[in-house]
N, C-alpha and C. Protein backbone atom coordinates (compact mmCIF):
# COMPACT_ATOMS: atom_id res chain seq x y z
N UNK A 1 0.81 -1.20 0.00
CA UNK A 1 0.00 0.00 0.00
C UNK A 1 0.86 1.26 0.00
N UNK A 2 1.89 1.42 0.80
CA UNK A 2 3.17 2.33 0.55
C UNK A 2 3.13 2.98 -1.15
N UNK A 3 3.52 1.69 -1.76
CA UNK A 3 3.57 2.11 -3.37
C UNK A 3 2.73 2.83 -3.92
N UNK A 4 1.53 2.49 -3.47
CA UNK A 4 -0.11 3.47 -3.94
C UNK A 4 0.20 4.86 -3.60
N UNK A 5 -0.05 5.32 -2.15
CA UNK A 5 0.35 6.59 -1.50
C UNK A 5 1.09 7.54 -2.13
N UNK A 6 2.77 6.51 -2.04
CA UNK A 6 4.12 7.18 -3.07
C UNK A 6 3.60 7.86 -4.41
N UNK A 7 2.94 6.85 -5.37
CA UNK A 7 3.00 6.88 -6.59
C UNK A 7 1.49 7.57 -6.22
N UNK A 8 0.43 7.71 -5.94
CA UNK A 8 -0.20 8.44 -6.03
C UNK A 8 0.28 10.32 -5.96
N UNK A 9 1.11 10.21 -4.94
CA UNK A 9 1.51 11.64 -4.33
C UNK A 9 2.31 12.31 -5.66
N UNK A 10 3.24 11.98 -6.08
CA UNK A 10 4.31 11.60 -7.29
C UNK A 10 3.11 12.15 -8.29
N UNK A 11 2.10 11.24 -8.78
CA UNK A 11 1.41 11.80 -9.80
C UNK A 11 0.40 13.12 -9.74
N UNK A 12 -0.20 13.27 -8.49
CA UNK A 12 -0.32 14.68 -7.89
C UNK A 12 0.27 15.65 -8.18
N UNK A 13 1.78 15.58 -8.11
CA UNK A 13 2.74 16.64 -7.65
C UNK A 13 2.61 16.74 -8.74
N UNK A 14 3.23 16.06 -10.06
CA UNK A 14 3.55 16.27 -11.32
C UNK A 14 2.60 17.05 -11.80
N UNK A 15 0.74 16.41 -12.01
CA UNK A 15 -0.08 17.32 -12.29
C UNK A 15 0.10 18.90 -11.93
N UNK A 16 0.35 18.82 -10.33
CA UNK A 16 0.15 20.66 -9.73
C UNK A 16 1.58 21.33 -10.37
N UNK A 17 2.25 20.66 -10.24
CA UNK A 17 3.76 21.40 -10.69
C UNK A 17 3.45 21.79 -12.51
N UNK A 18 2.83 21.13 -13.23
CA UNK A 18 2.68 21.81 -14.69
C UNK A 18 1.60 22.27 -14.64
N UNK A 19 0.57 22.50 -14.07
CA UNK A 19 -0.15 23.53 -13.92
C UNK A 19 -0.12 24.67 -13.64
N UNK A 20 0.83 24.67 -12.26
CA UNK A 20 1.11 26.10 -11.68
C UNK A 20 2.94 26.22 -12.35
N UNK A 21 3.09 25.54 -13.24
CA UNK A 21 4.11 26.07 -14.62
C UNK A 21 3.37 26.98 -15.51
N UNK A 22 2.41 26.36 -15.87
CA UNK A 22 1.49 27.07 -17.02
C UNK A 22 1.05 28.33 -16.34
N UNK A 23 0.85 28.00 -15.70
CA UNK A 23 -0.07 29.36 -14.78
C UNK A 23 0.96 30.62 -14.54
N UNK A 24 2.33 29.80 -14.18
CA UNK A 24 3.60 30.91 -13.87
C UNK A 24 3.98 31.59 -14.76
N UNK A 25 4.01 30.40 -16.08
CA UNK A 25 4.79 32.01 -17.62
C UNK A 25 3.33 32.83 -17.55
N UNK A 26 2.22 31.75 -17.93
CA UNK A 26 1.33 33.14 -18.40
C UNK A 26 1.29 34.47 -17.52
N UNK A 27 1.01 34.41 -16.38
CA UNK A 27 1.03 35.62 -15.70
C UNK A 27 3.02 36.78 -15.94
N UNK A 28 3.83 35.64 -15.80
CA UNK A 28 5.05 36.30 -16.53
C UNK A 28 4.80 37.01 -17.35
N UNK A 29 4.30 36.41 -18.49
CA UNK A 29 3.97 37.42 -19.77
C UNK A 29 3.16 38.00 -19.97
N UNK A 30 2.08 37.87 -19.09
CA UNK A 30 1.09 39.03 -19.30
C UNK A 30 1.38 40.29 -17.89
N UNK A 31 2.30 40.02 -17.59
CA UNK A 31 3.14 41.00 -16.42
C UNK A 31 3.97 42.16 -17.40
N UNK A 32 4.48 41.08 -18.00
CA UNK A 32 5.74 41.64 -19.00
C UNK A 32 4.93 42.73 -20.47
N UNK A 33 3.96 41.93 -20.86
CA UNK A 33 3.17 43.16 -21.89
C UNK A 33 2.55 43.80 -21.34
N UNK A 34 2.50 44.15 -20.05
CA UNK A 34 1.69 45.09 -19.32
C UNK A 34 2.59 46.03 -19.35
N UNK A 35 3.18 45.48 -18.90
CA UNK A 35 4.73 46.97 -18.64
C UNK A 35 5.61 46.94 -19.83
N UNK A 36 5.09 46.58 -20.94
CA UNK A 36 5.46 47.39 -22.65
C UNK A 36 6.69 46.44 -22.77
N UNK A 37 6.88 45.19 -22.58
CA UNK A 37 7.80 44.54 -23.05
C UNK A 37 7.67 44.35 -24.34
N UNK A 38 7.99 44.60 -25.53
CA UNK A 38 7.11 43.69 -26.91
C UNK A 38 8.13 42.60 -26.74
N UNK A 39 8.86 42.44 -26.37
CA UNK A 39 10.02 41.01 -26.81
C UNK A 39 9.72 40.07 -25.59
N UNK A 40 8.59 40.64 -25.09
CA UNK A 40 7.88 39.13 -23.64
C UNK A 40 7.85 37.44 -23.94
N UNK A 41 6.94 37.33 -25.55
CA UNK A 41 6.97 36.21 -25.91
C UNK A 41 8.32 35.75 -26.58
N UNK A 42 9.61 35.93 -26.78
CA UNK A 42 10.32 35.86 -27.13
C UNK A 42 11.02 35.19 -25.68
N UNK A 43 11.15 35.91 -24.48
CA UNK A 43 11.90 35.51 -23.69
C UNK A 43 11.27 34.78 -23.17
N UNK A 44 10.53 33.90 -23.57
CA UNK A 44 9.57 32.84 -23.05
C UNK A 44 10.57 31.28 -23.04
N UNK A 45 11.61 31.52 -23.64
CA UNK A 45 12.26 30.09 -24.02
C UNK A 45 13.79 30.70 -23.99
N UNK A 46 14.00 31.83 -22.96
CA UNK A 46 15.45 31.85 -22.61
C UNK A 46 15.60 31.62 -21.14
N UNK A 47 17.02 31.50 -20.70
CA UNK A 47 16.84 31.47 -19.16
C UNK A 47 16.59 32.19 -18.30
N UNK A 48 16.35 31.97 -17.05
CA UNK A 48 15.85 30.93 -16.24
C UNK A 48 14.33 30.26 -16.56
N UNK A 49 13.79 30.52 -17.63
CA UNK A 49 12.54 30.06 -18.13
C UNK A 49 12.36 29.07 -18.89
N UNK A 50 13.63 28.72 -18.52
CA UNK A 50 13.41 27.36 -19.73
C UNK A 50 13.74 26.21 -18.62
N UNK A 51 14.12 26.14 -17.15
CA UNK A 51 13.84 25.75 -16.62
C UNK A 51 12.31 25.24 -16.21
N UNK A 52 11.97 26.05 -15.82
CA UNK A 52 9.97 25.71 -15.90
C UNK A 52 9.77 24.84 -17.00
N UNK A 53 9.93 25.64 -18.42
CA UNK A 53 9.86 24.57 -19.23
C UNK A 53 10.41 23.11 -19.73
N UNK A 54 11.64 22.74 -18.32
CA UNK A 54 11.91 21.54 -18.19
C UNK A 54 11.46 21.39 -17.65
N UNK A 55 11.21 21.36 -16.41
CA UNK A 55 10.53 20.88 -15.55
C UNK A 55 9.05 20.44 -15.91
N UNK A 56 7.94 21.28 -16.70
CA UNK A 56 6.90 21.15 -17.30
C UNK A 56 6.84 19.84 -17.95
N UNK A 57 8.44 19.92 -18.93
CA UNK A 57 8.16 18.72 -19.49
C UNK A 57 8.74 17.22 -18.91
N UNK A 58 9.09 17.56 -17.84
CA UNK A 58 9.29 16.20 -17.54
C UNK A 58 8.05 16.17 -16.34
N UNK A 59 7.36 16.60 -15.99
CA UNK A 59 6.00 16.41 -15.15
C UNK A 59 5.44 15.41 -16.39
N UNK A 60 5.14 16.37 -17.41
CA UNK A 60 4.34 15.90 -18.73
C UNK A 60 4.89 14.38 -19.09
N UNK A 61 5.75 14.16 -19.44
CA UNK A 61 6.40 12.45 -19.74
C UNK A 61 5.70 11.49 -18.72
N UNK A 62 6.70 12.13 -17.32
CA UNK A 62 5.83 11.03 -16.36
C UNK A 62 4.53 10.83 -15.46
N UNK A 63 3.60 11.83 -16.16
CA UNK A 63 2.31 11.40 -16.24
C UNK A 63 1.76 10.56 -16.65
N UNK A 64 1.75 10.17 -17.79
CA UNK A 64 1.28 8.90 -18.24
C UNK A 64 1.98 7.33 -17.69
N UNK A 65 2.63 7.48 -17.44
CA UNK A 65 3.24 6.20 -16.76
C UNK A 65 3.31 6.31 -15.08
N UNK A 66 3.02 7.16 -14.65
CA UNK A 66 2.66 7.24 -13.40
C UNK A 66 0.95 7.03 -13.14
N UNK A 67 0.34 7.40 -14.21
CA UNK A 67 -1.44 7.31 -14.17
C UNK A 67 -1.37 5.91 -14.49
N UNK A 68 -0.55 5.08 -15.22
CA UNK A 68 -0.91 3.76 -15.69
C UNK A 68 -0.94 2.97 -14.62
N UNK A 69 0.28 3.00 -14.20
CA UNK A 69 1.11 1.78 -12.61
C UNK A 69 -0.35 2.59 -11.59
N UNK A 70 -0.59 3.87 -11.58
CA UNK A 70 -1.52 3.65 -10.38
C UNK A 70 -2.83 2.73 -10.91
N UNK A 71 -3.51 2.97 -12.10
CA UNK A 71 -4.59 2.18 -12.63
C UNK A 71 -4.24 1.02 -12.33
N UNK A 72 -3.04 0.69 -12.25
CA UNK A 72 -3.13 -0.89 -12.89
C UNK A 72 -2.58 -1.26 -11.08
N UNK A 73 -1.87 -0.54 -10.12
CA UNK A 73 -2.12 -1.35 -8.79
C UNK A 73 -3.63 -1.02 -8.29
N UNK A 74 -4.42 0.27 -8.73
CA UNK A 74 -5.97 -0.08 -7.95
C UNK A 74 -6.65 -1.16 -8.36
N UNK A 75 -6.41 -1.89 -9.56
CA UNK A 75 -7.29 -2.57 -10.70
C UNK A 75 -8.10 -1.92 -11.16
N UNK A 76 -8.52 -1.29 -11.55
CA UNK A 76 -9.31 -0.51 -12.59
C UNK A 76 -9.14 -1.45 -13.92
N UNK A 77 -10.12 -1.43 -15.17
CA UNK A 77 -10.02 -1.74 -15.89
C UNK A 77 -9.37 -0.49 -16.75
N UNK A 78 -8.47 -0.78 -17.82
CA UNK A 78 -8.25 0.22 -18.89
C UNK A 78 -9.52 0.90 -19.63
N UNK A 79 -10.62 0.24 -19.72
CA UNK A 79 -11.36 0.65 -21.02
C UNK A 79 -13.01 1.35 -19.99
N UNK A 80 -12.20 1.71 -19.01
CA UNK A 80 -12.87 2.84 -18.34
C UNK A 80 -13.08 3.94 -19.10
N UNK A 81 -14.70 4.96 -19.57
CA UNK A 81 -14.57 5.60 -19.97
C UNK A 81 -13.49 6.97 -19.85
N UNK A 82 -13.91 7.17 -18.29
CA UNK A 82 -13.30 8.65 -18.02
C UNK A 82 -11.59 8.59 -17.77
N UNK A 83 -11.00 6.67 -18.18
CA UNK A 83 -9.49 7.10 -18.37
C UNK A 83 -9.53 6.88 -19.56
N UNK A 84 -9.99 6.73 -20.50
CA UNK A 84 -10.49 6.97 -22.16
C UNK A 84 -9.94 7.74 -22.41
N UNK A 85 -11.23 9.03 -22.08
CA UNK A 85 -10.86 10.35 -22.44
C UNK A 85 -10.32 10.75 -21.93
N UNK A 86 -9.29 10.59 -20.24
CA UNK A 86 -8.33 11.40 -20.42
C UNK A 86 -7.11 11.47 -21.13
N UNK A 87 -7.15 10.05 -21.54
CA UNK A 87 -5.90 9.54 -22.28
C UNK A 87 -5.64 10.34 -23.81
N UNK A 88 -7.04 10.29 -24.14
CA UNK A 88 -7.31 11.10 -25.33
C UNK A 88 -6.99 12.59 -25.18
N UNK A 89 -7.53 12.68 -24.31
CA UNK A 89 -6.88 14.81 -24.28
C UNK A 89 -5.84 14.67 -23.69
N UNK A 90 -5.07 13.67 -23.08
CA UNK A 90 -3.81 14.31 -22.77
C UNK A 90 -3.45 14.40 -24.16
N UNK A 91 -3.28 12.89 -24.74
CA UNK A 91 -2.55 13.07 -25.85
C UNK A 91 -2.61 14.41 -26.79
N UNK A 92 -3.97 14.96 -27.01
CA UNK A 92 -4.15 16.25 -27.68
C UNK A 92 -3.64 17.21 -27.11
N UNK A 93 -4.13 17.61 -25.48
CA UNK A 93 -2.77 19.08 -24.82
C UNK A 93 -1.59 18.35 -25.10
N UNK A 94 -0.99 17.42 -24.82
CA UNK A 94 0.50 17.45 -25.44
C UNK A 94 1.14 17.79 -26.67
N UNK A 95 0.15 17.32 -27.60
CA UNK A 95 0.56 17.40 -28.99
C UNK A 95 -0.01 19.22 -29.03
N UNK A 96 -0.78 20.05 -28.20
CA UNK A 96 -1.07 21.03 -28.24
C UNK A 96 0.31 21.86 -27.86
N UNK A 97 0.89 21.43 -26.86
CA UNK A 97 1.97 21.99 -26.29
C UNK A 97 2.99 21.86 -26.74
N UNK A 98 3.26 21.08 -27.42
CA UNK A 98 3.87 20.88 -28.28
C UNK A 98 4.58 21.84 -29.44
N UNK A 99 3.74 21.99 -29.97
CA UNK A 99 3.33 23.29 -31.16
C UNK A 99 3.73 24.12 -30.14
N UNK A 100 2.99 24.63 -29.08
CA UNK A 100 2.96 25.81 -28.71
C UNK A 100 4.55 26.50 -28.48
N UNK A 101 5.15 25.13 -28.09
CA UNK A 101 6.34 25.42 -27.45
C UNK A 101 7.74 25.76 -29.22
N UNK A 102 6.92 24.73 -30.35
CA UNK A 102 7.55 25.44 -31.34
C UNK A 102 7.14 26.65 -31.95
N UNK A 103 5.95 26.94 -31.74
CA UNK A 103 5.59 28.76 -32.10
C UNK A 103 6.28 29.50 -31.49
N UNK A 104 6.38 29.03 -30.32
CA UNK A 104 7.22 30.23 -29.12
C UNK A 104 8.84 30.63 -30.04
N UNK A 105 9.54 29.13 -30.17
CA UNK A 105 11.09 29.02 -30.57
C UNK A 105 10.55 30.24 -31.71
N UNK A 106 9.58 29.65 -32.97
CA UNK A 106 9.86 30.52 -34.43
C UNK A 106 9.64 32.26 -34.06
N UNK A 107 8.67 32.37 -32.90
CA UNK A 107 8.88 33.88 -32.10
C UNK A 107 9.55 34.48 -31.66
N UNK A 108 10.29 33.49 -30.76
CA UNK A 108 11.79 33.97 -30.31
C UNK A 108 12.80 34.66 -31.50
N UNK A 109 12.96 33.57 -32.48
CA UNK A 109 13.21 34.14 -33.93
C UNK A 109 12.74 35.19 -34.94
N UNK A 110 11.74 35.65 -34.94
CA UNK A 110 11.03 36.46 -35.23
C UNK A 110 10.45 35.50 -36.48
N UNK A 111 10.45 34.41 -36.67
CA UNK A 111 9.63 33.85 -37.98
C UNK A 111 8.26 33.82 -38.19
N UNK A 112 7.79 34.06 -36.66
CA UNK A 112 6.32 33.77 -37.00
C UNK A 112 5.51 35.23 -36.63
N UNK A 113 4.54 35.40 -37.12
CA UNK A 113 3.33 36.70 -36.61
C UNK A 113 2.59 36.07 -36.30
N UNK A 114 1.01 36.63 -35.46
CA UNK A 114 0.02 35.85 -35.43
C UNK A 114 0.22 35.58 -33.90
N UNK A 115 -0.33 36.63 -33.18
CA UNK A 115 -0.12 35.75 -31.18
C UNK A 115 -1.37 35.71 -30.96
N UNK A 116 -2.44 35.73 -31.58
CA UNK A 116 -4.23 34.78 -31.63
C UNK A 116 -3.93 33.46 -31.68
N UNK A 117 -3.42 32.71 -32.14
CA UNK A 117 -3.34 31.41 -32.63
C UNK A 117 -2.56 30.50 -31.40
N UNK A 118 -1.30 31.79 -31.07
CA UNK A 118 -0.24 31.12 -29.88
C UNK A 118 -0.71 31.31 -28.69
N UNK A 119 -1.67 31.99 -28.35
CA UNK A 119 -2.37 32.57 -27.44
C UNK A 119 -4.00 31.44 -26.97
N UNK A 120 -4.26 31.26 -27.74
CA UNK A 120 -4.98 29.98 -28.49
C UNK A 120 -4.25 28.33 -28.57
N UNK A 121 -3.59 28.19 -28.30
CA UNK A 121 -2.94 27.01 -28.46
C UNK A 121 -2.54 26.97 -26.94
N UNK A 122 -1.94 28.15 -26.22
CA UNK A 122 -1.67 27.79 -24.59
C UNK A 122 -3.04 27.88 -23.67
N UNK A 123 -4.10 28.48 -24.31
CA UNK A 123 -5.71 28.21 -23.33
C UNK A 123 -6.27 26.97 -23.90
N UNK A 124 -5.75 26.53 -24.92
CA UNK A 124 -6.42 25.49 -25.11
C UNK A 124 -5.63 24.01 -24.39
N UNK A 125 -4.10 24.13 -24.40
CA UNK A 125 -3.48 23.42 -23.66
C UNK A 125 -3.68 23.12 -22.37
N UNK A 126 -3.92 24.36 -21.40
CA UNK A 126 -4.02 24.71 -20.44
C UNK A 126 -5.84 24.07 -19.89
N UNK A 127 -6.52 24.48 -20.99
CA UNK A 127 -8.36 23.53 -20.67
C UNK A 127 -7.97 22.45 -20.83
N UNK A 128 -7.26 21.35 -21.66
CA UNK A 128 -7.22 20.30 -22.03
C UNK A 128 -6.73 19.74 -20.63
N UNK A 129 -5.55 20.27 -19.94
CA UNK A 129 -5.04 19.90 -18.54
C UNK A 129 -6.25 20.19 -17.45
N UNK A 130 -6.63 21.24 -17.25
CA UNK A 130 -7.52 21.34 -16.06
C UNK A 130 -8.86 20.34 -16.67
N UNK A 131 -9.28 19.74 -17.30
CA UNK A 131 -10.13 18.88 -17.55
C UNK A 131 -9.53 17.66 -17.31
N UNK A 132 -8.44 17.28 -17.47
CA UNK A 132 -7.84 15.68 -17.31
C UNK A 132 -8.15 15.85 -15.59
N UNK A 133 -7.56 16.79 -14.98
CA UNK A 133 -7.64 17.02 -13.37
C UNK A 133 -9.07 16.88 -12.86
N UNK A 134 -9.50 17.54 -13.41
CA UNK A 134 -11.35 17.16 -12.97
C UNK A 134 -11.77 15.84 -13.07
N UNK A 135 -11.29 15.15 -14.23
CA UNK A 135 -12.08 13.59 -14.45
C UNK A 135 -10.83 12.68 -13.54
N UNK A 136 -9.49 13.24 -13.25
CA UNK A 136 -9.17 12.50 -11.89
C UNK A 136 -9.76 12.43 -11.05
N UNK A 137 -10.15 14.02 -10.27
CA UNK A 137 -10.40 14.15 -9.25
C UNK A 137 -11.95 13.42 -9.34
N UNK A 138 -13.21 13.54 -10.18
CA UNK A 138 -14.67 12.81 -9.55
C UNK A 138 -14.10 11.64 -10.12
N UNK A 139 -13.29 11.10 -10.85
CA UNK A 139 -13.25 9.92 -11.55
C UNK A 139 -14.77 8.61 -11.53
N UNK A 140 -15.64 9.52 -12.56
CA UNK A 140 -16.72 8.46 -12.96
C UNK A 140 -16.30 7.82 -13.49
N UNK A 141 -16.94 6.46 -12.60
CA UNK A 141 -16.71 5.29 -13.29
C UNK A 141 -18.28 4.67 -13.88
């Protein structure tokens, strides 16, 4: 039962730690265009900020293999709806964040225009996560 607890706590943390990642640049950058930075989204992927964004992404990796080993010591079946779909939107915020995190690089660069779309891709990342958290937390079965 130790292992449950551990690995429950472990997959907790990971969830709150890339959440309140996400939560930390955005307010960064909307701190930073408040007070007339235009080069805000740019320094989104230099240091010390690209720390967060390690850290983000290694929360993100071992989520899914931390949600599995706990499914699979409660017994749960896999073909539970509500770990269905979370499996399904993670995969989509990842592949969302994904992108987002290469729009940022071609910004940093100045290759890309268009911060509707990048702006749009991190609220939508960001719903896709606080929804996986909700169908943890009531987890209908």
């Amino acid at each position: 039962m130790e292992h449950l607890t551990t690995l429950k706590t472990l997959h907790i943390l990971a969830t709150a730690l890339l959440l309140l990642g996400g939560l930390g640049l955005a307010i960064w950058t909307w701190l930073a265009r408040r007070k007339g930075d235009a080069d805000a989204y740019g320094k989104l992927l230099r240091r010390p900020l690209v720390f967060v964004w390690l850290l983000m992404g290694l929360c993100l990796i071992s989520m899914p293999f931390t949600g599995w080993w706990l499914v699979h010591l409660v017994g749960w079946p896999l073909g539970q709806t509500w770990i269905l779909a979370s499996s399904v939107i993670y995969t989509v915020g990842a592949f969302a964040v994904w992108w987002l995190l290469v729009r940022l690089n071609r910004l940093r660069k100045a290759e890309v225009t268009g911060l509707k779309f990048t702006l749009a891709l991190a609220l939508f990342s960001g719903v896709c996560f606080l929804s996986i958290a909700g169908l943890m937390g009531a987890k209908p079965v």
